[in-house]
PDB file of N, CA and C in Angstrom:
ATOM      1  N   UNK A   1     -22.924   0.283  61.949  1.00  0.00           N
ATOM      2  CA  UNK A   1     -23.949  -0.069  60.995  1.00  0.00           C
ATOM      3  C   UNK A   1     -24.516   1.170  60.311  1.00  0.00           C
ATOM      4  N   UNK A   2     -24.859   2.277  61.087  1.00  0.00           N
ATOM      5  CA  UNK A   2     -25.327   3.473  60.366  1.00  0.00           C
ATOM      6  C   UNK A   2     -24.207   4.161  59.441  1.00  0.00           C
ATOM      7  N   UNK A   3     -22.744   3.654  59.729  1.00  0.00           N
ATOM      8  CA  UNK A   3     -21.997   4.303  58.856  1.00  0.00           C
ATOM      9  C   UNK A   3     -22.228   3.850  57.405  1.00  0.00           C
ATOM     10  N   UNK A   4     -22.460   2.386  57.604  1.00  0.00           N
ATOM     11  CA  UNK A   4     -22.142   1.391  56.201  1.00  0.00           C
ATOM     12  C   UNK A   4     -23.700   1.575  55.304  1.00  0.00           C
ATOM     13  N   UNK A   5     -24.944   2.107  56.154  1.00  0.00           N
ATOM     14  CA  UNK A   5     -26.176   2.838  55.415  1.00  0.00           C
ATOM     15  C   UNK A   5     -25.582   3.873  54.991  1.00  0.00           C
ATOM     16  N   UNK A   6     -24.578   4.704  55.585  1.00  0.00           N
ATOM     17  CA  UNK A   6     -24.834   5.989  54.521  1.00  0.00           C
ATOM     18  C   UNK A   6     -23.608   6.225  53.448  1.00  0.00           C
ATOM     19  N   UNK A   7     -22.795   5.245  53.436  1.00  0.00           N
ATOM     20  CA  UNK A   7     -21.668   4.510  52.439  1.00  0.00           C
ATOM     21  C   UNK A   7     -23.098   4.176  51.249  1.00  0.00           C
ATOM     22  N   UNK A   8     -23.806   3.069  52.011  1.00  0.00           N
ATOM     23  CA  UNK A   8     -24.589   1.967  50.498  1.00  0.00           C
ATOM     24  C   UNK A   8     -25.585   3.842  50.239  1.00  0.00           C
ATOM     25  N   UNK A   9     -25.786   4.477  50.928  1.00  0.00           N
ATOM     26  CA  UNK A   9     -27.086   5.512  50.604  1.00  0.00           C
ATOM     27  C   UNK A   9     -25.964   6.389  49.210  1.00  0.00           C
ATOM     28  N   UNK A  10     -24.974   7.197  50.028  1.00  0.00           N
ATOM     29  CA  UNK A  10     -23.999   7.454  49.035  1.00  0.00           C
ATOM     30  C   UNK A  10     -23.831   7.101  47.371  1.00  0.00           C
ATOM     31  N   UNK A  11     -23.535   5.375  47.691  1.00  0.00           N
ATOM     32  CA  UNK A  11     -23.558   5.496  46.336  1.00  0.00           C
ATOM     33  C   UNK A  11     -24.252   5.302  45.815  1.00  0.00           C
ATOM     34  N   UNK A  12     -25.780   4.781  46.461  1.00  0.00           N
ATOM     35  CA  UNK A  12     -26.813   4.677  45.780  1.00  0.00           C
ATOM     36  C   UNK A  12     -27.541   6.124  44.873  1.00  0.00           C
ATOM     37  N   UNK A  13     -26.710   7.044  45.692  1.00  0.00           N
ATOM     38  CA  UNK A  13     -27.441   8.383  45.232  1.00  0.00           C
ATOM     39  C   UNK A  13     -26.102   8.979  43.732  1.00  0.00           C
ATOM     40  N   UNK A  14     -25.403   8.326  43.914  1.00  0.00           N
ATOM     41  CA  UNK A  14     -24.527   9.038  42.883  1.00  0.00           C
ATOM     42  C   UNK A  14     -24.734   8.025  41.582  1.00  0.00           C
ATOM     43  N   UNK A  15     -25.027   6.856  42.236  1.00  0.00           N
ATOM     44  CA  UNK A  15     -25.343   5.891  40.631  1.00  0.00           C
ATOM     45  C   UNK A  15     -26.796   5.943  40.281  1.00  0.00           C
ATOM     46  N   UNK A  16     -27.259   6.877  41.301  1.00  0.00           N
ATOM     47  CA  UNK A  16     -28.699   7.526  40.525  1.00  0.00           C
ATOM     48  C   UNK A  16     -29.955   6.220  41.091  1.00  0.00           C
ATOM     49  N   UNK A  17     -29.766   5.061  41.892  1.00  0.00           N
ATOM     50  CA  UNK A  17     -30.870   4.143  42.169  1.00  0.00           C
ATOM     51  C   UNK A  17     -30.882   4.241  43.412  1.00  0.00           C
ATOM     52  N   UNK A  18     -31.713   3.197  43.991  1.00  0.00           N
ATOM     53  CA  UNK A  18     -32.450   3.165  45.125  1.00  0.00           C
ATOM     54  C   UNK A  18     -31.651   2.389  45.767  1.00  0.00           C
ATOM     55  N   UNK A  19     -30.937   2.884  46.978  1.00  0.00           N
ATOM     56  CA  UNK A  19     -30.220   2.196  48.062  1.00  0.00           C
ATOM     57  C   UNK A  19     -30.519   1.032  48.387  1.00  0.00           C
ATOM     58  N   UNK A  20     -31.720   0.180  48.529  1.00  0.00           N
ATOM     59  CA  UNK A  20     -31.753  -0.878  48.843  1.00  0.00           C
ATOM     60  C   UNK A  20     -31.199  -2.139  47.524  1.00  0.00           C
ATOM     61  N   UNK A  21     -31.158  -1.674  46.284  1.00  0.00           N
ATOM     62  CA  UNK A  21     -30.634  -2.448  45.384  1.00  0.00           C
ATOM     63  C   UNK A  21     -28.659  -2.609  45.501  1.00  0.00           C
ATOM     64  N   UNK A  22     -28.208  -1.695  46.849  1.00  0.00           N
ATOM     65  CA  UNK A  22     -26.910  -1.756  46.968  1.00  0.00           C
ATOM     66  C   UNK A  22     -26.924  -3.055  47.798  1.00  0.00           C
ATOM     67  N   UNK A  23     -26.105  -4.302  47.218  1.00  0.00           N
ATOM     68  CA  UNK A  23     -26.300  -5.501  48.502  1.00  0.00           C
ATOM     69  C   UNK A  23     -25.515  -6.063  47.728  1.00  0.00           C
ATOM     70  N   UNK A  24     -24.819  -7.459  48.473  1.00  0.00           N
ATOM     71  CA  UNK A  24     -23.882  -8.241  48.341  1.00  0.00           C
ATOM     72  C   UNK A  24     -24.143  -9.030  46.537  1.00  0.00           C
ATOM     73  N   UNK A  25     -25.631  -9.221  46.593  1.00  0.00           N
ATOM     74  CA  UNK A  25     -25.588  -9.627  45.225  1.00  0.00           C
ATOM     75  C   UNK A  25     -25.685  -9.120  43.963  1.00  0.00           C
ATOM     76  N   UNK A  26     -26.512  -7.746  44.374  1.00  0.00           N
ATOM     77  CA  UNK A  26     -26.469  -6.898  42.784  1.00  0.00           C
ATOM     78  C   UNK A  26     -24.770  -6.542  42.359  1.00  0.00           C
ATOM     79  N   UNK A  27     -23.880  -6.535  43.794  1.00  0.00           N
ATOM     80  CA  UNK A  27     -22.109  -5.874  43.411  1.00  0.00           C
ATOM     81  C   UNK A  27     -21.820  -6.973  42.490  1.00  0.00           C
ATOM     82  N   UNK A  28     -22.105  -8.306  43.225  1.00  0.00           N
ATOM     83  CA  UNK A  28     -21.489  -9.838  42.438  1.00  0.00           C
ATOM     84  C   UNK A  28     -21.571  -9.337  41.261  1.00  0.00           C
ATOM     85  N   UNK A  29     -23.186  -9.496  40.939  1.00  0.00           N
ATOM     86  CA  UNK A  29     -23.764  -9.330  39.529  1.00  0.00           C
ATOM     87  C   UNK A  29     -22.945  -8.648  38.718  1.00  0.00           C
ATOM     88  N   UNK A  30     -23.040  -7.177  39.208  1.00  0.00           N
ATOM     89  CA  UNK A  30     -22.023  -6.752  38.154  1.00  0.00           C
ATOM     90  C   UNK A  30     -20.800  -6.178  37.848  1.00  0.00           C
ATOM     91  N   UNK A  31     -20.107  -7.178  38.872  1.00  0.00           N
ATOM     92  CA  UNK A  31     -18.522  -7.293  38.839  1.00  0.00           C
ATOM     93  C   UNK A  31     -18.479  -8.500  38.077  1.00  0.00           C
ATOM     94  N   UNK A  32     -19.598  -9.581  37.959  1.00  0.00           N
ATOM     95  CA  UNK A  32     -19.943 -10.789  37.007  1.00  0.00           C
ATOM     96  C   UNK A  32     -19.940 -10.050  35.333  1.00  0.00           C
ATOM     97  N   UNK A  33     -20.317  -9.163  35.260  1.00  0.00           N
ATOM     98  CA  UNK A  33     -20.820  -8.639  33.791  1.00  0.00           C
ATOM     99  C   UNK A  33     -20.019  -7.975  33.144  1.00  0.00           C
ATOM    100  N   UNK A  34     -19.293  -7.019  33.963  1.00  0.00           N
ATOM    101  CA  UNK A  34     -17.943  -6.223  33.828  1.00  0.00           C
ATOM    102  C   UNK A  34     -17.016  -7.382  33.362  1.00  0.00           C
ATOM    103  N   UNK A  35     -17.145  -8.466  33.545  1.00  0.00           N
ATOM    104  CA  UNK A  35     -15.234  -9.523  33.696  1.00  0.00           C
ATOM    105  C   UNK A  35     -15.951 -10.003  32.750  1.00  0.00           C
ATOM    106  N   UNK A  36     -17.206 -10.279  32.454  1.00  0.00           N
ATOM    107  CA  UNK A  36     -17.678 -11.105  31.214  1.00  0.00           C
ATOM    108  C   UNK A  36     -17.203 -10.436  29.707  1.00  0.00           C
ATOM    109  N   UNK A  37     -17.489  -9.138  29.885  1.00  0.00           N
ATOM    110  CA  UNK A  37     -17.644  -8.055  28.871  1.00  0.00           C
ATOM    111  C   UNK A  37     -16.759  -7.228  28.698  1.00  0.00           C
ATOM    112  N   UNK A  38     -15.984  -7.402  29.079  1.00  0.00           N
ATOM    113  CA  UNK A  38     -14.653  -6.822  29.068  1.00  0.00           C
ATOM    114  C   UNK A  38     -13.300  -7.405  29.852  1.00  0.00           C
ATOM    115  N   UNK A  39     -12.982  -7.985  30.521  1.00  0.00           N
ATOM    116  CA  UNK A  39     -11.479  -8.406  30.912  1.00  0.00           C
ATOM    117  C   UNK A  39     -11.214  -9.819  30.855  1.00  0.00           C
ATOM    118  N   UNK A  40     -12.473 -10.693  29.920  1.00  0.00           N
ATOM    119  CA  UNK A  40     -12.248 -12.078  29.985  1.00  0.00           C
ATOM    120  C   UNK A  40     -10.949 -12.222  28.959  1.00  0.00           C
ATOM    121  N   UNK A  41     -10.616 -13.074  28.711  1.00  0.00           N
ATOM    122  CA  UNK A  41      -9.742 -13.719  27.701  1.00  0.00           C
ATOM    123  C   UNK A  41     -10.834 -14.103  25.961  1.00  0.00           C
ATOM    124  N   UNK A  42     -12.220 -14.279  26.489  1.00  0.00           N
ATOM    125  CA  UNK A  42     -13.679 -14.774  26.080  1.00  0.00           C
ATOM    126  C   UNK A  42     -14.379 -13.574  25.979  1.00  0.00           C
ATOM    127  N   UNK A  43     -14.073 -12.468  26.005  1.00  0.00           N
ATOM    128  CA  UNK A  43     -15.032 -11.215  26.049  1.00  0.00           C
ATOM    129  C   UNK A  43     -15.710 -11.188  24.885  1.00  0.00           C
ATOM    130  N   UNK A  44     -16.805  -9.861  25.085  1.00  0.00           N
ATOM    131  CA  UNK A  44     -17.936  -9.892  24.098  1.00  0.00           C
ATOM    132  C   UNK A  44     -17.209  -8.666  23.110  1.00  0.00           C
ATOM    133  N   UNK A  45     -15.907  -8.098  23.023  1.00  0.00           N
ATOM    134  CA  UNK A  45     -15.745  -7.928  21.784  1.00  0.00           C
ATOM    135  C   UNK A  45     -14.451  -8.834  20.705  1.00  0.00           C
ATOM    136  N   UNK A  46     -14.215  -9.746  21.284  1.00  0.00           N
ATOM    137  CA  UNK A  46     -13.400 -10.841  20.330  1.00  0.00           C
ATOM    138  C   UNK A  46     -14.349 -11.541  19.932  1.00  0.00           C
ATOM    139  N   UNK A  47     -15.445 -11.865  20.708  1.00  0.00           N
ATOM    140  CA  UNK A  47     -16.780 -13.052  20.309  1.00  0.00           C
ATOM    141  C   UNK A  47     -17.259 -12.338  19.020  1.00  0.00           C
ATOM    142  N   UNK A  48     -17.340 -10.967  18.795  1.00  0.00           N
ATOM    143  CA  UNK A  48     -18.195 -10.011  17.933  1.00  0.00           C
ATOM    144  C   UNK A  48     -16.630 -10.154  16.577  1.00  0.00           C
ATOM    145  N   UNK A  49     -15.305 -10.085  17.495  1.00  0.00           N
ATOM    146  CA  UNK A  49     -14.650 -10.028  15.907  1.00  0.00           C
ATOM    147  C   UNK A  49     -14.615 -11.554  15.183  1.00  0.00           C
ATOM    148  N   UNK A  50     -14.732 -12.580  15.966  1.00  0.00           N
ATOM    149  CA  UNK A  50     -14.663 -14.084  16.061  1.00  0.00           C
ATOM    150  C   UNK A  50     -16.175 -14.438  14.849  1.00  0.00           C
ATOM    151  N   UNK A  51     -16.577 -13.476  15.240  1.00  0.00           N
ATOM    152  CA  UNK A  51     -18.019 -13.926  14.317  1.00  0.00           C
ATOM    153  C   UNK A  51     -18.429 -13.625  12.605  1.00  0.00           C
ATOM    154  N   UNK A  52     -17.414 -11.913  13.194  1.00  0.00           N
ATOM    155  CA  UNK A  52     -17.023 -11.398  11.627  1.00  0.00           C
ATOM    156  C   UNK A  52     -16.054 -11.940  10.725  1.00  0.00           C
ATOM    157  N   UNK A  53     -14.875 -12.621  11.259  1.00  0.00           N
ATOM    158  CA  UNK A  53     -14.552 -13.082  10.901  1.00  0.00           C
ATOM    159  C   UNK A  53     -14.796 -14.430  10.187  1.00  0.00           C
ATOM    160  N   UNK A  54     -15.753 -15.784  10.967  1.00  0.00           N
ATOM    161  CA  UNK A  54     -16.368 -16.520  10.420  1.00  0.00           C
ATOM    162  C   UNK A  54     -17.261 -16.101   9.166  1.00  0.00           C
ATOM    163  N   UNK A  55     -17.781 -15.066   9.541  1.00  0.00           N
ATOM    164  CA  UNK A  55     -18.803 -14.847   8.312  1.00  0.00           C
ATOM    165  C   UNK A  55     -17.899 -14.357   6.705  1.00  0.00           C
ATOM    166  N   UNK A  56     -16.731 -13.759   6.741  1.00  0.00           N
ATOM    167  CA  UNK A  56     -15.983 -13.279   6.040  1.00  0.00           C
ATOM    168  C   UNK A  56     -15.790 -14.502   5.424  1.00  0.00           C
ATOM    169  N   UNK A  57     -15.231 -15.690   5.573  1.00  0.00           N
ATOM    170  CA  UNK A  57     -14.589 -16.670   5.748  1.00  0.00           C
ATOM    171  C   UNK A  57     -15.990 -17.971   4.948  1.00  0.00           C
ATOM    172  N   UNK A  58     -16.834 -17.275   5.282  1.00  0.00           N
ATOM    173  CA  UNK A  58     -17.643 -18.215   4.802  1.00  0.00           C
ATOM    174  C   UNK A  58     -18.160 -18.115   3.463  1.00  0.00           C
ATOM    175  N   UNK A  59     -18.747 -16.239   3.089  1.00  0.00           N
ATOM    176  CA  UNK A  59     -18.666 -15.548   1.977  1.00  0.00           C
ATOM    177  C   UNK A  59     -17.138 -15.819   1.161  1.00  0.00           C
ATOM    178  N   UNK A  60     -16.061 -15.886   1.092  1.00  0.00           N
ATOM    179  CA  UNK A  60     -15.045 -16.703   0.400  1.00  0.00           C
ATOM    180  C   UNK A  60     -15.192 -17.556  -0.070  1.00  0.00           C
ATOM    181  N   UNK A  61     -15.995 -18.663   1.196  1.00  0.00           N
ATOM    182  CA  UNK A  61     -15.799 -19.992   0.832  1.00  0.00           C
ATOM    183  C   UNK A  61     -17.212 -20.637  -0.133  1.00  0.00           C
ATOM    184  N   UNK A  62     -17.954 -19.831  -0.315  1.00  0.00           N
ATOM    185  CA  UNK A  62     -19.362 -19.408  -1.042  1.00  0.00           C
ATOM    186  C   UNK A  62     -18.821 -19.254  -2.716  1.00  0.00           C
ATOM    187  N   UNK A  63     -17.701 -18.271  -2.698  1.00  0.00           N
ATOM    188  CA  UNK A  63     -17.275 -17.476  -3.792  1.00  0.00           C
ATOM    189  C   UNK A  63     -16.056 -18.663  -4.448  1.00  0.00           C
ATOM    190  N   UNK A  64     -15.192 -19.467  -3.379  1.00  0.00           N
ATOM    191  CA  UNK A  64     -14.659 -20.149  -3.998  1.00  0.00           C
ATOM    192  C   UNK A  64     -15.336 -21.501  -4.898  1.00  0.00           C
ATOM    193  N   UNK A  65     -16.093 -21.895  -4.264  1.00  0.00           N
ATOM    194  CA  UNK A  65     -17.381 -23.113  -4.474  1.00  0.00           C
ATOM    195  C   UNK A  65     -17.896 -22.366  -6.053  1.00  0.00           C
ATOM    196  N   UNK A  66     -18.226 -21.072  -6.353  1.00  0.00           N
ATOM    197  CA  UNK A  66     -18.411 -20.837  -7.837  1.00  0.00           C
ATOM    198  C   UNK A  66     -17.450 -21.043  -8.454  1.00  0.00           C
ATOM    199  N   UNK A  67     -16.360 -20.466  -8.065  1.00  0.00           N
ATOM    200  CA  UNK A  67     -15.738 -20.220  -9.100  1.00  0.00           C
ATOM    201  C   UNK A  67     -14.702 -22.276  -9.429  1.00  0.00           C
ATOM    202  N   UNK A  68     -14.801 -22.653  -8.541  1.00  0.00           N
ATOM    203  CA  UNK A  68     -14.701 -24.397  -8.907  1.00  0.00           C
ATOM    204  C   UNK A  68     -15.483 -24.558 -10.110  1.00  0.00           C
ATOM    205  N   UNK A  69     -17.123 -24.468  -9.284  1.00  0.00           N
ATOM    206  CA  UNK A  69     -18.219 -25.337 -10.995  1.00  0.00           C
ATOM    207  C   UNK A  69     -17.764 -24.363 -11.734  1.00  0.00           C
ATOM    208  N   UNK A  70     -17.522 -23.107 -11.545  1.00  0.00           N
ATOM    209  CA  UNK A  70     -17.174 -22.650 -13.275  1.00  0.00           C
ATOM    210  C   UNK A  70     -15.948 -22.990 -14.004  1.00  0.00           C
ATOM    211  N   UNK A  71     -14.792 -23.182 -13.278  1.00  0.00           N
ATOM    212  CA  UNK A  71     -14.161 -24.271 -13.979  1.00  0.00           C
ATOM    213  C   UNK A  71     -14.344 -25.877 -14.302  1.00  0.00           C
ATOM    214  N   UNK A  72     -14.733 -26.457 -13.565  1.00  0.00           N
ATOM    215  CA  UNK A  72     -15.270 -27.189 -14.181  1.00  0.00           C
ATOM    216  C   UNK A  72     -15.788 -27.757 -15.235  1.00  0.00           C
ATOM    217  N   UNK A  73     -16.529 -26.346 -15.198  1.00  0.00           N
ATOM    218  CA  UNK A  73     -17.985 -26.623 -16.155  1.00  0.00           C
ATOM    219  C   UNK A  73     -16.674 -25.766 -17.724  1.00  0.00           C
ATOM    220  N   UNK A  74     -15.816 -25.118 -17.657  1.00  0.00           N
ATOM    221  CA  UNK A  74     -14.701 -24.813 -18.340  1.00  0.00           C
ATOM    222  C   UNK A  74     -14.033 -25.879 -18.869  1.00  0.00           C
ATOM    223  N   UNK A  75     -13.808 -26.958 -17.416  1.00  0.00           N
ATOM    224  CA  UNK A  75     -13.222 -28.396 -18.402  1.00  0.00           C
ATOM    225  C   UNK A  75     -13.933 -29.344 -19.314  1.00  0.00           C
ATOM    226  N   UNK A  76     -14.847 -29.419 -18.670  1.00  0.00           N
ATOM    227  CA  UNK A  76     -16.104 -30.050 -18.877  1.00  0.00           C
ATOM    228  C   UNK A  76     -15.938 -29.683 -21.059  1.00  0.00           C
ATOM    229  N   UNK A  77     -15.951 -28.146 -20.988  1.00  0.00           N
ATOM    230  CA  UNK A  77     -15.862 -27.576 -22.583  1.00  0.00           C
ATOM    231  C   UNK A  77     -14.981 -27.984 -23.386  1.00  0.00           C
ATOM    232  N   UNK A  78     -13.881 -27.838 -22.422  1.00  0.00           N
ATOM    233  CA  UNK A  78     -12.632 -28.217 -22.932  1.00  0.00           C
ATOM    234  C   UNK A  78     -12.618 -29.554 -23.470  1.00  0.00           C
ATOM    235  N   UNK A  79     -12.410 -30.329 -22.468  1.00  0.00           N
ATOM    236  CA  UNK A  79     -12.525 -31.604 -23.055  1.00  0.00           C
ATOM    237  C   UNK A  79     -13.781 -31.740 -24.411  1.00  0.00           C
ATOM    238  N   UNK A  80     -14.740 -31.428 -24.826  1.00  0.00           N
ATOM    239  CA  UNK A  80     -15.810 -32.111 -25.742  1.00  0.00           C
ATOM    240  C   UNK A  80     -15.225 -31.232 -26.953  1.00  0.00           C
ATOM    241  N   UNK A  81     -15.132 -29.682 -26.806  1.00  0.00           N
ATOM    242  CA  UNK A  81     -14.483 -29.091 -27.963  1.00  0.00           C
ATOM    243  C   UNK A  81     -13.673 -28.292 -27.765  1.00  0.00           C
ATOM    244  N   UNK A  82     -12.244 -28.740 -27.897  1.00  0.00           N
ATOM    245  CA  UNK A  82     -11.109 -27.895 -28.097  1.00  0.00           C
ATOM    246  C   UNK A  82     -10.996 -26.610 -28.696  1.00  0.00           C
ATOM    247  N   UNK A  83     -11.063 -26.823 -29.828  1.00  0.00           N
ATOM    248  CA  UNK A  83     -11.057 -25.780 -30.960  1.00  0.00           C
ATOM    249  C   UNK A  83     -12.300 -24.621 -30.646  1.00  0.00           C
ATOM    250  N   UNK A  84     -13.039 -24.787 -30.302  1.00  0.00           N
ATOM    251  CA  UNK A  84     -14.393 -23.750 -29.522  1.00  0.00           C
ATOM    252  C   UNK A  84     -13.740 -23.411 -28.518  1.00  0.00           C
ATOM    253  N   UNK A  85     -13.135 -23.802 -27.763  1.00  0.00           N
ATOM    254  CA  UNK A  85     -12.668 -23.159 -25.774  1.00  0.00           C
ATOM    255  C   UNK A  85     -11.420 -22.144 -26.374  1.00  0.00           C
ATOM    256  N   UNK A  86     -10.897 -22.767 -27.437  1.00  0.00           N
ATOM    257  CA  UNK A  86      -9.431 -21.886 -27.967  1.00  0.00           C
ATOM    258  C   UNK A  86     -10.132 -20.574 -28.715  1.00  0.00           C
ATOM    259  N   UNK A  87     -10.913 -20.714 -29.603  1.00  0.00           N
ATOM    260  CA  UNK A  87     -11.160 -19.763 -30.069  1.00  0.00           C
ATOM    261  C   UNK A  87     -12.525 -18.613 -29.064  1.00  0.00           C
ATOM    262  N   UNK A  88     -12.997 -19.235 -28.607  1.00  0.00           N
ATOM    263  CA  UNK A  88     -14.250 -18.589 -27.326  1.00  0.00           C
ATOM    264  C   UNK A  88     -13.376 -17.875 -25.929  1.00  0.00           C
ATOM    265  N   UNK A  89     -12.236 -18.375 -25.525  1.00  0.00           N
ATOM    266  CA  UNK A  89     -11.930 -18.461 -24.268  1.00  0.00           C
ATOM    267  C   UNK A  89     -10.333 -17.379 -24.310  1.00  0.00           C
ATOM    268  N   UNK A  90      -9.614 -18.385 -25.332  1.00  0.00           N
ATOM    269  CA  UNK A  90      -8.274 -17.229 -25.946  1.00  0.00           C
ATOM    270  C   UNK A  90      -8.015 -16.451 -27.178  1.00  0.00           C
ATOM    271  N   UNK A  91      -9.155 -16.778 -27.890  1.00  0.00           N
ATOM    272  CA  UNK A  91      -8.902 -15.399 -29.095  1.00  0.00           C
ATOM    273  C   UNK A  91      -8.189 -16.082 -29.929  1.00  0.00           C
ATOM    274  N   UNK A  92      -8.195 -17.407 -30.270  1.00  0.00           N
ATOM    275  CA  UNK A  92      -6.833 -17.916 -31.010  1.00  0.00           C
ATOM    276  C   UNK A  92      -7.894 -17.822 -32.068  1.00  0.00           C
ATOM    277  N   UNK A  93      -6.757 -17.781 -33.384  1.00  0.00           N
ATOM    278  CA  UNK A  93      -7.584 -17.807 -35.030  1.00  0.00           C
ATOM    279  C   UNK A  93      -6.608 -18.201 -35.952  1.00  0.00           C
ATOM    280  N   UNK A  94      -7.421 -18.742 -37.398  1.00  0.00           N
ATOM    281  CA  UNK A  94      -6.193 -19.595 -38.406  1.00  0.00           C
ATOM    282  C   UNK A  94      -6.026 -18.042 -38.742  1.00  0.00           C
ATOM    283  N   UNK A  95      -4.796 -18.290 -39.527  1.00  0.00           N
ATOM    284  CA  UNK A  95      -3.931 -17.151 -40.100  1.00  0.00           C
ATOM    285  C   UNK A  95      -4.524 -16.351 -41.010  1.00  0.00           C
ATOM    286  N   UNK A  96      -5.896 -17.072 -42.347  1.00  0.00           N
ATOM    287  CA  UNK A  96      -6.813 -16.154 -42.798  1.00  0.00           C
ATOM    288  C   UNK A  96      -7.623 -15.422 -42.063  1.00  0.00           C
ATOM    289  N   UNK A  97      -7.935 -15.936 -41.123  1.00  0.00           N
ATOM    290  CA  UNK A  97      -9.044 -15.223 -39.998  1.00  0.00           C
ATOM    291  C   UNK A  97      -9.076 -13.989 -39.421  1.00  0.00           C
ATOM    292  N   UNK A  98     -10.129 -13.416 -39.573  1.00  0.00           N
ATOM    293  CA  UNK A  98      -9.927 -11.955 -38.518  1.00  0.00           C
ATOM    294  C   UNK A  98     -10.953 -12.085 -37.021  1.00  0.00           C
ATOM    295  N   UNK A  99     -10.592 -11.400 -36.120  1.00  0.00           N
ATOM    296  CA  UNK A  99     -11.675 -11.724 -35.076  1.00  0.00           C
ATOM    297  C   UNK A  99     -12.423 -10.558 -34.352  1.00  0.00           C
ATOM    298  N   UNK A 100     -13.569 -10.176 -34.568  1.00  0.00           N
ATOM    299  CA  UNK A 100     -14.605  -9.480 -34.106  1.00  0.00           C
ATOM    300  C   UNK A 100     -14.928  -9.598 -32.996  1.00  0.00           C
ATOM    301  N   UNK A 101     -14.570  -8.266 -32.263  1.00  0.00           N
ATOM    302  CA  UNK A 101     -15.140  -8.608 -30.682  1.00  0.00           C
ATOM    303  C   UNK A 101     -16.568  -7.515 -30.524  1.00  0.00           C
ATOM    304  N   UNK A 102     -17.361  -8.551 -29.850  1.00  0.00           N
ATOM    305  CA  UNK A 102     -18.462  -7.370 -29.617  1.00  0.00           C
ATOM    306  C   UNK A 102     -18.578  -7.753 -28.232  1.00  0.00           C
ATOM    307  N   UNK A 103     -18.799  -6.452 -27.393  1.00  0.00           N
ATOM    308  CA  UNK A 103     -19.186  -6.638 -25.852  1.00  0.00           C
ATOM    309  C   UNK A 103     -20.244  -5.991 -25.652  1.00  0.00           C
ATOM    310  N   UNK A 104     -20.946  -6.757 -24.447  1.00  0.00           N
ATOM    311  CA  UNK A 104     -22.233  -6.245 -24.140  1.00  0.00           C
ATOM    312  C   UNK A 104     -21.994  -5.357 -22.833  1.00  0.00           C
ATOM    313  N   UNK A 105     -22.238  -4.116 -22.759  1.00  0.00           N
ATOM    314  CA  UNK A 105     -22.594  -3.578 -21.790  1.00  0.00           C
ATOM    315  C   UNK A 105     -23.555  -3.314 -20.868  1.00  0.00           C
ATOM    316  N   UNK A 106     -23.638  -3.966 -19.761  1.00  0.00           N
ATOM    317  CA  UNK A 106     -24.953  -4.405 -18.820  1.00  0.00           C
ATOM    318  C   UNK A 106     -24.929  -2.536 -18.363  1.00  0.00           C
ATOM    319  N   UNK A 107     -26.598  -2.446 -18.538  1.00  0.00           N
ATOM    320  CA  UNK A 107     -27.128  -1.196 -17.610  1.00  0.00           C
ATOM    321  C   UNK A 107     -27.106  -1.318 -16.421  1.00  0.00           C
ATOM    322  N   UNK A 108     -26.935  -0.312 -15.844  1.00  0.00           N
ATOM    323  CA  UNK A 108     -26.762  -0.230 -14.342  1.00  0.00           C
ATOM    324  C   UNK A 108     -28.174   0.346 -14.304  1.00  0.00           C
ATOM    325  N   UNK A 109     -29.064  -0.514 -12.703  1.00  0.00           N
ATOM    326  CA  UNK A 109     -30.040   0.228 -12.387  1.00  0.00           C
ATOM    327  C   UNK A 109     -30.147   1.509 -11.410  1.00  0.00           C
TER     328      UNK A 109
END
């Protein structure tokens, strides 16, 4: 018995705490936390890429959802005036016609 005190004293002194916290349940504990956090199949860094990934995935699916109503809202044009979506959208013009482009350049703050 005095051997197995100065085994738990040992490593209590090299992991820097108080020997009496060396016992059957603090080891469980964190041989429990170690397998949680590293050697599960479920660990806490696939959960962390599992999450980035959802969020990636969701920002897409955010970005695809615009860019739908803006077509849409493209057919929506299309259909009421042809001749406006052709000339607004592709640059098309009758054969007298010339076409003026002006662009706006947004300031950066």
């Amino acid at each position: 018995m005095a051997e197995n005190k100065k085994i738990q004293k040992d490593i209590a002194d090299f992991l820097g705490i108080s020997p009496r916290w060396i016992n059957k349940y603090t080891l469980v504990s964190a041989f429990f936390l170690v397998w949680i956090l590293f050697l599960d199949k479920h660990n806490f860094f696939a959960y962390r890429k599992l999450q980035t990934t959802i969020y990636e995935m969701e920002q897409e699916k955010l970005d695809l959802d615009k860019q739908i109503q803006q077509a849409l809202l493209d057919k929506k044009d299309l259909e009421e005036n042809q001749e406006k979506f052709a000339r607004e959208k592709h640059l098309m013009h009758k054969p007298d016609e010339e076409i003026i482009l002006i662009e706006n350049k947004k300031k950066k703050k």
